[in-house]
C-alpha atoms as a PDB file:
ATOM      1  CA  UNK A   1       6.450 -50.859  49.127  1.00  0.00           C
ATOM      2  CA  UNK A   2       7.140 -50.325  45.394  1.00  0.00           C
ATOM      3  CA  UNK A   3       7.906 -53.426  43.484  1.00  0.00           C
ATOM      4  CA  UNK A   4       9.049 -52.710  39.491  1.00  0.00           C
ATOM      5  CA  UNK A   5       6.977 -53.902  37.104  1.00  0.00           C
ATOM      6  CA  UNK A   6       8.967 -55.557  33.959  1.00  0.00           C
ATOM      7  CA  UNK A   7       7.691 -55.121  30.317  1.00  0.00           C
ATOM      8  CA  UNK A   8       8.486 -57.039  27.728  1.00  0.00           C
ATOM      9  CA  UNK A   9       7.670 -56.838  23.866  1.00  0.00           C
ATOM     10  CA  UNK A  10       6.706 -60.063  22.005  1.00  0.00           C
ATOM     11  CA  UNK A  11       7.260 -60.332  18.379  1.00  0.00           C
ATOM     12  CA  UNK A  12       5.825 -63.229  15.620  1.00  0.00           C
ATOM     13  CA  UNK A  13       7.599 -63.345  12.963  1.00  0.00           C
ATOM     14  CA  UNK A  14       8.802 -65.507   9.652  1.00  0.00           C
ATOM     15  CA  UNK A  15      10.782 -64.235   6.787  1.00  0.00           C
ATOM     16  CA  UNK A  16      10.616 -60.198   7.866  1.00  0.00           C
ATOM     17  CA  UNK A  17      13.965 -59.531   7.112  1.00  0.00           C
ATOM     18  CA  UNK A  18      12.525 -56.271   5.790  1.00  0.00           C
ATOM     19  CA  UNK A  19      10.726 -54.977   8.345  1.00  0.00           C
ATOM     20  CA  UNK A  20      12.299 -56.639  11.746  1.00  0.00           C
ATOM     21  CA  UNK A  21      14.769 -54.173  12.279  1.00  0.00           C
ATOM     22  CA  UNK A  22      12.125 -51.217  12.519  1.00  0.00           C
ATOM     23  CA  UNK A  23      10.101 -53.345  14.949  1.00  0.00           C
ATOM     24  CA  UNK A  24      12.422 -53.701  17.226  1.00  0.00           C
ATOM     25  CA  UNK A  25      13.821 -50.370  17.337  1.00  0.00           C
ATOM     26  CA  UNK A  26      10.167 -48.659  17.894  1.00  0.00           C
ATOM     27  CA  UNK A  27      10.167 -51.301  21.043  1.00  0.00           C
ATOM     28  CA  UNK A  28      13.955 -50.668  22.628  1.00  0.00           C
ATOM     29  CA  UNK A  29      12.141 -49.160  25.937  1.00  0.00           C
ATOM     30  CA  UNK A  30      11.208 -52.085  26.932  1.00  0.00           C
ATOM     31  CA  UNK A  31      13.335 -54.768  29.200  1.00  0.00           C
ATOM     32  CA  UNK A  32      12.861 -57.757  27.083  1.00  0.00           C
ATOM     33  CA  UNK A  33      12.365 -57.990  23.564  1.00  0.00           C
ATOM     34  CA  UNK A  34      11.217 -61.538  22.287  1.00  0.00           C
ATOM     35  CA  UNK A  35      11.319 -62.391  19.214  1.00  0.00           C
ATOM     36  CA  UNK A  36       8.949 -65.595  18.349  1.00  0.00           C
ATOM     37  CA  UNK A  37      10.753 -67.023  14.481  1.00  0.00           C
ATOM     38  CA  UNK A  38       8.900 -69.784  12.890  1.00  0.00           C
ATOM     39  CA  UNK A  39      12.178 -70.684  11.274  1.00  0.00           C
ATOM     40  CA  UNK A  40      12.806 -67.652   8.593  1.00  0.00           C
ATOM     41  CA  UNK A  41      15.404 -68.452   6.465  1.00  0.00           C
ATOM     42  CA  UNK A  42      16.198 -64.660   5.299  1.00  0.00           C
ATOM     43  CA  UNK A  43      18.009 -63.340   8.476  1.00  0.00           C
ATOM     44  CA  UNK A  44      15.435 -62.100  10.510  1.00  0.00           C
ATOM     45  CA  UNK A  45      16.595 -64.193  13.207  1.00  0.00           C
ATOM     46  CA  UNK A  46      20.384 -62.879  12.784  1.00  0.00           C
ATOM     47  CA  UNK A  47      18.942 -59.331  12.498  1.00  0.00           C
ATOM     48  CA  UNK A  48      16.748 -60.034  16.034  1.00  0.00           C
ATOM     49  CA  UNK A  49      19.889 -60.919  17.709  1.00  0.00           C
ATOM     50  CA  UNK A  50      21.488 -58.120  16.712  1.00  0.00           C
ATOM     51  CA  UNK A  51      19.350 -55.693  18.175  1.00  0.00           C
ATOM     52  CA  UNK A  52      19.453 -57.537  21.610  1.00  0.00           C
ATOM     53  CA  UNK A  53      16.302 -59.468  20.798  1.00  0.00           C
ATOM     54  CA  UNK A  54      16.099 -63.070  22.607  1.00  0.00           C
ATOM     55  CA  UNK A  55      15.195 -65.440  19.812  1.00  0.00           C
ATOM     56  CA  UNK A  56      13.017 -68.756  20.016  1.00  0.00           C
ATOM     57  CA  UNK A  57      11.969 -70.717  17.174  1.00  0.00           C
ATOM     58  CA  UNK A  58       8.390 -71.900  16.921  1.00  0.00           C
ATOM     59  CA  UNK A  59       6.367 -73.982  14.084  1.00  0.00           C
ATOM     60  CA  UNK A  60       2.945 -71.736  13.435  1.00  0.00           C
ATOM     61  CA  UNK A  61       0.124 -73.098  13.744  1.00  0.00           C
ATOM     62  CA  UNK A  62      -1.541 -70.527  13.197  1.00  0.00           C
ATOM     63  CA  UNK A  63      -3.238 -67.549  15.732  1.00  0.00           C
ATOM     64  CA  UNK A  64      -6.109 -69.712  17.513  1.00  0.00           C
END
């Protein structure tokens, strides 16, 4: 029996207006593309949703 694996990509970002758009299109082969915002206020997250990406906001607290 062959059950399909799912992959999804899962992005941190804040302010990356500049540089979202790329990193999302070099992930487009996968089946979900997250996008983790810690409330950018330079339209990454319009930019994410764009592309298809499902956005949720976080606070950072940092990578620990």
């Amino acid at each position: 029996m062959y059950l399909p694996i799912k992959i999804s990509a899962y992005i941190i970002a804040y302010n990356e207006a500049e540089k979202i758009r790329d990193c999302i299109n070099s992930v487009l082969w996968v089946d979900e593309i997250i996008v983790a915002d810690s409330h950018s206020n330079d339209g990454t997250t319009e930019i994410a949703k764009e592309l298809g990406a499902k956005v949720v906001h976080i606070t950072f607290n940092g990578y620990g």
